[in-house]
PDB file of N, CA and C in Angstrom:
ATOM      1  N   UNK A   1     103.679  82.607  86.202  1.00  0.00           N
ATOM      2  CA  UNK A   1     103.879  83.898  86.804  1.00  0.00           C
ATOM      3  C   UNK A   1     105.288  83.963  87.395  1.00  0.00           C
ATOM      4  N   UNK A   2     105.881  85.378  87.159  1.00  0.00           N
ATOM      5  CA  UNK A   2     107.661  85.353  87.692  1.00  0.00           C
ATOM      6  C   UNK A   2     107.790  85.888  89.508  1.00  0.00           C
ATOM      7  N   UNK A   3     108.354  84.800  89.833  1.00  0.00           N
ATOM      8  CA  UNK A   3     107.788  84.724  90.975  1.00  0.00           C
ATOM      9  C   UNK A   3     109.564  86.066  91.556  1.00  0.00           C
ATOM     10  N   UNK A   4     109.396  87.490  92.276  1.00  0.00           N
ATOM     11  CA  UNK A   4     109.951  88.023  92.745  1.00  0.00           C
ATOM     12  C   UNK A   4     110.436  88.055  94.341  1.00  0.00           C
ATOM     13  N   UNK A   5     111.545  87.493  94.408  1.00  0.00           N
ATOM     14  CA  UNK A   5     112.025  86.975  96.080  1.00  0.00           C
ATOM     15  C   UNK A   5     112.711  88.714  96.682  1.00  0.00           C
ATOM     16  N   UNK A   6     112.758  88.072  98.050  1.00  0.00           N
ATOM     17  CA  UNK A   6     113.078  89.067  98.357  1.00  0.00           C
ATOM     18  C   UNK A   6     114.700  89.336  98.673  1.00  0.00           C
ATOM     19  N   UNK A   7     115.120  87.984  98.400  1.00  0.00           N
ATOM     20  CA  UNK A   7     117.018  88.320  98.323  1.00  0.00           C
ATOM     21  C   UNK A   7     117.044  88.521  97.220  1.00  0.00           C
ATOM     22  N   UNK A   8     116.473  88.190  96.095  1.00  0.00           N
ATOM     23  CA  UNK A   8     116.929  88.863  94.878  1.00  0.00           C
ATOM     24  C   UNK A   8     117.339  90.101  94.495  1.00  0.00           C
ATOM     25  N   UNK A   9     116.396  90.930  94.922  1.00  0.00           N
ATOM     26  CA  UNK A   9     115.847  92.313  95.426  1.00  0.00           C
ATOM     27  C   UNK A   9     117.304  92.676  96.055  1.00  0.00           C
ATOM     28  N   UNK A  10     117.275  92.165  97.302  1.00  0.00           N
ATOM     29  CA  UNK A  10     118.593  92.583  98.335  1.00  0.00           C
ATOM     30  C   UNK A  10     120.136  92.380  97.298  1.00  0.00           C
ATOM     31  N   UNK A  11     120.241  91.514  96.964  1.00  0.00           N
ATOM     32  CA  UNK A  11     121.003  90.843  96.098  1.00  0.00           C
ATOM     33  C   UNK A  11     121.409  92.266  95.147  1.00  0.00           C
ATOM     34  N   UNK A  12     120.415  92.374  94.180  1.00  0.00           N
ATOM     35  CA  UNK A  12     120.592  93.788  93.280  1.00  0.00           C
ATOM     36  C   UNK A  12     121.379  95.328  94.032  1.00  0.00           C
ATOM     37  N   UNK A  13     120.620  95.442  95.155  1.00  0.00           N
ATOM     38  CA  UNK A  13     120.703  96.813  95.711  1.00  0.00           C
ATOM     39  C   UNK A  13     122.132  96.663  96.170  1.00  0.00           C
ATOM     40  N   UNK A  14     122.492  95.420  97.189  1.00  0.00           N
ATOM     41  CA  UNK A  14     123.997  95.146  97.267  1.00  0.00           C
ATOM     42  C   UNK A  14     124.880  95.464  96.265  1.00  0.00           C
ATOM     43  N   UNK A  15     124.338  94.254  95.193  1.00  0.00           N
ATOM     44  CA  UNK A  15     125.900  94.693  93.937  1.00  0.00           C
ATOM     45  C   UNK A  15     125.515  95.948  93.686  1.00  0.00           C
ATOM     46  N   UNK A  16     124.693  96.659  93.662  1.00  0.00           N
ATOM     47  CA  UNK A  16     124.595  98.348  92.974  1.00  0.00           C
ATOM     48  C   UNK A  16     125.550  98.965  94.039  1.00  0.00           C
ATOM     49  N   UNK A  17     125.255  98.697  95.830  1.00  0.00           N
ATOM     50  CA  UNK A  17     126.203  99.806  96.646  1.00  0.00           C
ATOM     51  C   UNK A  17     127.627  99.305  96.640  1.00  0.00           C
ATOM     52  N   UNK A  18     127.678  97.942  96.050  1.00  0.00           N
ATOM     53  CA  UNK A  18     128.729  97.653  96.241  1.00  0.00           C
ATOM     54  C   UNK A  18     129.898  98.183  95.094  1.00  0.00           C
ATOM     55  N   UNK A  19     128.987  98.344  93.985  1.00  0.00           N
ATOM     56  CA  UNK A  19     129.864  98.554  92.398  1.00  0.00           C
ATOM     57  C   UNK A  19     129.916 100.259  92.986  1.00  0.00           C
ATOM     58  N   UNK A  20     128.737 101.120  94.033  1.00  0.00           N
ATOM     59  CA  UNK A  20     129.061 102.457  94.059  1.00  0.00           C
ATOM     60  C   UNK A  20     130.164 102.761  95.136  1.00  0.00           C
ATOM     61  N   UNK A  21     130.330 101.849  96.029  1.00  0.00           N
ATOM     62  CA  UNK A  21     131.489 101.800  96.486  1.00  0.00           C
ATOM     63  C   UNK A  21     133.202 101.442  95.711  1.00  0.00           C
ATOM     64  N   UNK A  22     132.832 100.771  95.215  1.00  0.00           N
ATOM     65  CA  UNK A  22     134.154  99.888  94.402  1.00  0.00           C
ATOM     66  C   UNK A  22     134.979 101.459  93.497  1.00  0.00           C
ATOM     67  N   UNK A  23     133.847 101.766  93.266  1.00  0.00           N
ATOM     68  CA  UNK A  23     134.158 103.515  91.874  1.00  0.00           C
ATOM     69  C   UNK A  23     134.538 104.459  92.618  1.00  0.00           C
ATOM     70  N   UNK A  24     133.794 104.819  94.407  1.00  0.00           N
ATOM     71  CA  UNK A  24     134.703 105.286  94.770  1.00  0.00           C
ATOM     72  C   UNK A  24     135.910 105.359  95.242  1.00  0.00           C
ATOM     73  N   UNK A  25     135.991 104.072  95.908  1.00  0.00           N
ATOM     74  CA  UNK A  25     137.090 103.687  96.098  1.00  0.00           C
ATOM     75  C   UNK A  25     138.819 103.896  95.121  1.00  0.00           C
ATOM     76  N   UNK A  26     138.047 103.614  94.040  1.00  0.00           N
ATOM     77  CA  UNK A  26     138.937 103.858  92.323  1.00  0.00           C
ATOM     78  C   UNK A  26     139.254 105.410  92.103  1.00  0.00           C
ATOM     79  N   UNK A  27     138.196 105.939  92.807  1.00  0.00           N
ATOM     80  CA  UNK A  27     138.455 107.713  92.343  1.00  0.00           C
ATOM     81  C   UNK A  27     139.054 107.784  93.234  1.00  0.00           C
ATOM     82  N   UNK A  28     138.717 107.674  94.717  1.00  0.00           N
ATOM     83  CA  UNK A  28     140.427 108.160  95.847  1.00  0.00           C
ATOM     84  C   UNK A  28     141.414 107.350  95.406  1.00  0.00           C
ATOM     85  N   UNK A  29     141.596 106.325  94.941  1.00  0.00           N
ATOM     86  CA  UNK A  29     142.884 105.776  94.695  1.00  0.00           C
ATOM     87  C   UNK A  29     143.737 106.850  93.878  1.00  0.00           C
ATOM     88  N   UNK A  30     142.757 107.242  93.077  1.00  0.00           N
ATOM     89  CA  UNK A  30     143.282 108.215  91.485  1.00  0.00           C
ATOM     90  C   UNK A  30     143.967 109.402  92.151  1.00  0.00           C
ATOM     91  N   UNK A  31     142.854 109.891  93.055  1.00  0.00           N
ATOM     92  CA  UNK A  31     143.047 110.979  93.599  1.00  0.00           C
ATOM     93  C   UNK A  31     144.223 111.275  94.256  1.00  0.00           C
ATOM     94  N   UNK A  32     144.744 109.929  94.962  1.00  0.00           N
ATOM     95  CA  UNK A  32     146.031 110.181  96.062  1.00  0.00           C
ATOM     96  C   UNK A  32     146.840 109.881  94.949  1.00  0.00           C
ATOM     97  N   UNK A  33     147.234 109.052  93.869  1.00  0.00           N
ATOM     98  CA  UNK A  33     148.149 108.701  92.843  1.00  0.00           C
ATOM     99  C   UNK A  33     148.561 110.122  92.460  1.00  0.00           C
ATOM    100  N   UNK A  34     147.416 110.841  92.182  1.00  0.00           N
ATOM    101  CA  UNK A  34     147.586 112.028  91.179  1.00  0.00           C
ATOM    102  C   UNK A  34     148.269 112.978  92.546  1.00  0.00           C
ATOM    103  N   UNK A  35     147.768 112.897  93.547  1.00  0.00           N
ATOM    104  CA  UNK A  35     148.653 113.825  94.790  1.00  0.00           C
ATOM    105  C   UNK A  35     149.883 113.490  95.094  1.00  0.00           C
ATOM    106  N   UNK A  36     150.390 112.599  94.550  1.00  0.00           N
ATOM    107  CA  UNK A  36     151.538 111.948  94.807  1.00  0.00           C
ATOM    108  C   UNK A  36     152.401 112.044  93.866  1.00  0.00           C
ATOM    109  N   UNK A  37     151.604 112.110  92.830  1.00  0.00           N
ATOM    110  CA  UNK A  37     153.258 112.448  91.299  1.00  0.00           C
ATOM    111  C   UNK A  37     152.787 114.028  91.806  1.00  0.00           C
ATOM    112  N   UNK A  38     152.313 114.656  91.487  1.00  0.00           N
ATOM    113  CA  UNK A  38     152.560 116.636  92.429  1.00  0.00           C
ATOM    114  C   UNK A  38     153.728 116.930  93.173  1.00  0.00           C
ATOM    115  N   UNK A  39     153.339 116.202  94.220  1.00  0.00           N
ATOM    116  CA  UNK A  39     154.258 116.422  95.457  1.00  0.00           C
ATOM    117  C   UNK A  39     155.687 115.542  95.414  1.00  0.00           C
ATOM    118  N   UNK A  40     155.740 114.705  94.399  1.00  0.00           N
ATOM    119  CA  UNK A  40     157.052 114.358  94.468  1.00  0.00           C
ATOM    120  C   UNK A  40     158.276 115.142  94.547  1.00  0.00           C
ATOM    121  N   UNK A  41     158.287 116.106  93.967  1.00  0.00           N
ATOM    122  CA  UNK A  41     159.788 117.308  93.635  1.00  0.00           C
ATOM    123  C   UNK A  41     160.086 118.016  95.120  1.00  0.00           C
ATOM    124  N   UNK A  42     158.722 117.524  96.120  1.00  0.00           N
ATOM    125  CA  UNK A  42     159.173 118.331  97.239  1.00  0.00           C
ATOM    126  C   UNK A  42     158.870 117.305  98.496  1.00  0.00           C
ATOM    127  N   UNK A  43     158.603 116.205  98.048  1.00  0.00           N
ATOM    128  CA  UNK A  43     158.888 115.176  98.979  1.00  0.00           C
ATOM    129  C   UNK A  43     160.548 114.903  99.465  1.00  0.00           C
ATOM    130  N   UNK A  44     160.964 114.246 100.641  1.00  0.00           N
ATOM    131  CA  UNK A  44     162.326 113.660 100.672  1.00  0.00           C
ATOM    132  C   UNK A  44     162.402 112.364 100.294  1.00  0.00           C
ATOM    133  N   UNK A  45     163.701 112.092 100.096  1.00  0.00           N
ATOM    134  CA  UNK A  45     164.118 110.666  99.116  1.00  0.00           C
ATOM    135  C   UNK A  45     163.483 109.599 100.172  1.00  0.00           C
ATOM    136  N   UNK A  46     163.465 109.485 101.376  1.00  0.00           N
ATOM    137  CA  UNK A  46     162.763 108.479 101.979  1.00  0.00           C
ATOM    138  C   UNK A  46     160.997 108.247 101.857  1.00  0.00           C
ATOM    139  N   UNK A  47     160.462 109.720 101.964  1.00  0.00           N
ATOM    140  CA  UNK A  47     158.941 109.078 102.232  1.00  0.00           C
ATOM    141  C   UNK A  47     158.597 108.896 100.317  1.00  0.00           C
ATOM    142  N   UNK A  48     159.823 109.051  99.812  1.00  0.00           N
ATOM    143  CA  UNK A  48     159.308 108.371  98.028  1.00  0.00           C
ATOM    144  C   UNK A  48     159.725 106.976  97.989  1.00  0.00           C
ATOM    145  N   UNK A  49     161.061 106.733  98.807  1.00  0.00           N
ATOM    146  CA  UNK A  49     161.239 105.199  98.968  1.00  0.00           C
ATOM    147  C   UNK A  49     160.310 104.551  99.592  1.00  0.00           C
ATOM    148  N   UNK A  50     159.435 104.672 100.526  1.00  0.00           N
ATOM    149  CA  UNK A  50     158.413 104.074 101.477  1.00  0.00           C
ATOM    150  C   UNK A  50     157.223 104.244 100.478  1.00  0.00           C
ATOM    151  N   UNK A  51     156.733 105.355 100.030  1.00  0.00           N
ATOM    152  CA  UNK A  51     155.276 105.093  99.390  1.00  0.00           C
ATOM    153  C   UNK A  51     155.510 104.525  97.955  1.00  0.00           C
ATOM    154  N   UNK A  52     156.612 104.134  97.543  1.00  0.00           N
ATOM    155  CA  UNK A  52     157.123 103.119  95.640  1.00  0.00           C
ATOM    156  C   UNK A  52     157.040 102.092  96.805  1.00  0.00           C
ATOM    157  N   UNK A  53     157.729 101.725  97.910  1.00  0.00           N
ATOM    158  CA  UNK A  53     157.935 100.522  98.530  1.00  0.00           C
ATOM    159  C   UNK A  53     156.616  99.815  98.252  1.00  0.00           C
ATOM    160  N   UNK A  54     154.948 100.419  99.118  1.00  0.00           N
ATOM    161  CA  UNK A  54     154.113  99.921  98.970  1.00  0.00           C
ATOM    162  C   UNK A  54     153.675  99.956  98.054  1.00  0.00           C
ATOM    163  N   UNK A  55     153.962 100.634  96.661  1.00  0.00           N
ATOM    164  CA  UNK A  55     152.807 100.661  95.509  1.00  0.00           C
ATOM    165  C   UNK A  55     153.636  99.051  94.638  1.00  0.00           C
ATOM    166  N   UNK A  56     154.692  98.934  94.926  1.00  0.00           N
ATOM    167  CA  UNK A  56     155.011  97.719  94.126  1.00  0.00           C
ATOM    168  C   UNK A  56     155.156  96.629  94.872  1.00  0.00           C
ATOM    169  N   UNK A  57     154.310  96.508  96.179  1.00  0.00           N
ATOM    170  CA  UNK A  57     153.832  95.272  96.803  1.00  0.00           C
ATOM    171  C   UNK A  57     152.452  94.884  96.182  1.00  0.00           C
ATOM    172  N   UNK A  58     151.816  95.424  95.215  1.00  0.00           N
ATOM    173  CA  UNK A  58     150.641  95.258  94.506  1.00  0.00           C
ATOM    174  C   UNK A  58     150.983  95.096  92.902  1.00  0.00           C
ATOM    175  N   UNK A  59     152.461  95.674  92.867  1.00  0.00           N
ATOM    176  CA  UNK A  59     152.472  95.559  90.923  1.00  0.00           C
ATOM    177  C   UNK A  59     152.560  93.993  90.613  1.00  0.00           C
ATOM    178  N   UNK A  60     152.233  94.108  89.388  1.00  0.00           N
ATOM    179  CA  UNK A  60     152.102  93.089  88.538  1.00  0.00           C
ATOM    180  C   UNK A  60     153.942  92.810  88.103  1.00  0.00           C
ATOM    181  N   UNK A  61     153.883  91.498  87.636  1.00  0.00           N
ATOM    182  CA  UNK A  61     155.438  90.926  87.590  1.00  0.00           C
ATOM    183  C   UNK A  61     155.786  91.374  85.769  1.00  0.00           C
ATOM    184  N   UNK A  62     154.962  91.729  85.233  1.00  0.00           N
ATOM    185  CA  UNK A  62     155.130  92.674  84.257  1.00  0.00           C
ATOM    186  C   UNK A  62     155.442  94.115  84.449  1.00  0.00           C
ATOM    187  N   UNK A  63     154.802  94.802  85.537  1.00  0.00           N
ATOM    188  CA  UNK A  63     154.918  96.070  85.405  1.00  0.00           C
ATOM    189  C   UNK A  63     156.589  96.105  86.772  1.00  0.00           C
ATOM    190  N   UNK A  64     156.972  95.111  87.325  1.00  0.00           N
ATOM    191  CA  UNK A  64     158.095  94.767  88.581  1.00  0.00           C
ATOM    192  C   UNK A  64     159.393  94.806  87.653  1.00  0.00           C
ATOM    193  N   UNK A  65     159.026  93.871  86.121  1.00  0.00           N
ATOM    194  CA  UNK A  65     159.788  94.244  85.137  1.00  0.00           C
ATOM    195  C   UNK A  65     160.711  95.219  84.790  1.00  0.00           C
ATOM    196  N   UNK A  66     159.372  96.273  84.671  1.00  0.00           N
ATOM    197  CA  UNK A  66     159.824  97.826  84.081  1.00  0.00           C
ATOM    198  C   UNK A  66     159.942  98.512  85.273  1.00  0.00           C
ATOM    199  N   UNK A  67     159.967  98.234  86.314  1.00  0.00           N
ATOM    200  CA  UNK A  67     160.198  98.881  87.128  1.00  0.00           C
ATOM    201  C   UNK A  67     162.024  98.647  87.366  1.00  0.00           C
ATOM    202  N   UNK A  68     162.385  96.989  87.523  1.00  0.00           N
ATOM    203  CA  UNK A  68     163.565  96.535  87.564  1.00  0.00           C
ATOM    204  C   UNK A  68     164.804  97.365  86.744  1.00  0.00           C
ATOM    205  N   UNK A  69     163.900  97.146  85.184  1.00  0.00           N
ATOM    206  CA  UNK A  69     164.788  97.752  84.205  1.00  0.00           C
ATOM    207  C   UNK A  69     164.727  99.654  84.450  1.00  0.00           C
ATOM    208  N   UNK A  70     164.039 100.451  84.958  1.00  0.00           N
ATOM    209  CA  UNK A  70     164.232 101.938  85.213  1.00  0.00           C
ATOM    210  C   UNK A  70     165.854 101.934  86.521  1.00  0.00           C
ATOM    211  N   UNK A  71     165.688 101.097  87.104  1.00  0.00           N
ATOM    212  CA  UNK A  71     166.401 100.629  88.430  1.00  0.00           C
ATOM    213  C   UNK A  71     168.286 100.524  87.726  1.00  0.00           C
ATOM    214  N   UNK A  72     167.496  99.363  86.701  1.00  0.00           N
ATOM    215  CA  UNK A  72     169.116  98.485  85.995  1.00  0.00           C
ATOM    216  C   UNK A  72     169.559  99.959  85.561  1.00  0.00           C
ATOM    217  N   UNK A  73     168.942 101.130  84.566  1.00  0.00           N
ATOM    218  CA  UNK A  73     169.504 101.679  83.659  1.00  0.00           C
ATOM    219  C   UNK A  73     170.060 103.090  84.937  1.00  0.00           C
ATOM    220  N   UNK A  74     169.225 103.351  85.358  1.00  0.00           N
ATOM    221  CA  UNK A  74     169.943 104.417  86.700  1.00  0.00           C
ATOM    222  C   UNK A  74     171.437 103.739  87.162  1.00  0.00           C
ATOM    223  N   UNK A  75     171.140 102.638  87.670  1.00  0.00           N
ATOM    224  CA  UNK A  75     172.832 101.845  88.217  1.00  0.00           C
ATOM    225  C   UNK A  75     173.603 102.238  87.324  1.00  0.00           C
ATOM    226  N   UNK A  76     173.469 101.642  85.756  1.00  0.00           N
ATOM    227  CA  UNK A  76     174.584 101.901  85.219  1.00  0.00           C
ATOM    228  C   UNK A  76     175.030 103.189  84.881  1.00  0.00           C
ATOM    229  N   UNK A  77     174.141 104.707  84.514  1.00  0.00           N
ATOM    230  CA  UNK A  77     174.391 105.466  84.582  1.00  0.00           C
ATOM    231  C   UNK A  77     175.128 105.842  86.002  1.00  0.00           C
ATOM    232  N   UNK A  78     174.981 105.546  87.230  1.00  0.00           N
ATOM    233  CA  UNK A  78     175.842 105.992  88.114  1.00  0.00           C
ATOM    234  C   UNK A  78     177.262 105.054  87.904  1.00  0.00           C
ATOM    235  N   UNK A  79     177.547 104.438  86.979  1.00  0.00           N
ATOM    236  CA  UNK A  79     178.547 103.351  87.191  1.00  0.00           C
ATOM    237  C   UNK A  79     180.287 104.281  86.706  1.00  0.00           C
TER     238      UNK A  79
END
C-alpha cells in the first residue's frame, strides 16, 4: 500500500506557490522592462545611466560583450 505523508503533500503545494510566485515575479519583471524601453525618449541621460547601471550588474559575460561592443562602436563614431 502507497503510503501518503504529510510533507509530501506540503512539499507539492509549496513548489506549486512557489513556481506561482516565480511567473509572477517574471511577468513584473517583463512588465517594468517593457515600461522602461517606452519611457526611454523621455527619460534624462542619468536615470538611463543608473537603471542600464543595474540591469548589467545581472548580465551575462556574453550579453557584457555586446553590450561593450554597442559602447566600442558609439566611441568611435564620436572620435
Amino acid at each position: 500500500m502507497l503510503e501518503i505523508r504529510h510533507e509530501d503533500i506540503m512539499f507539492d503545494e509549496d513548489r506549486s506557490d512557489m513556481e506561482a510566485i516565480e511567473k509572477k515575479i517574471a511577468s513584473m519583471q517583463s512588465e517594468n522592462l517593457n515600461a522602461f524601453e517606452e519611457q526611454l525618449p523621455d527619460l534624462d541621460r542619468d536615470t538611463i545611466h543608473d537603471e542600464v547601471t543595474v540591469m548589467m550588474q545581472d548580465a551575462s559575460k556574453e550579453d557584457l560583450i555586446k553590450i561593450a561592443k554597442i559602447l566600442i562602436k558609439a566611441e568611435r563614431r564620436g572620435l
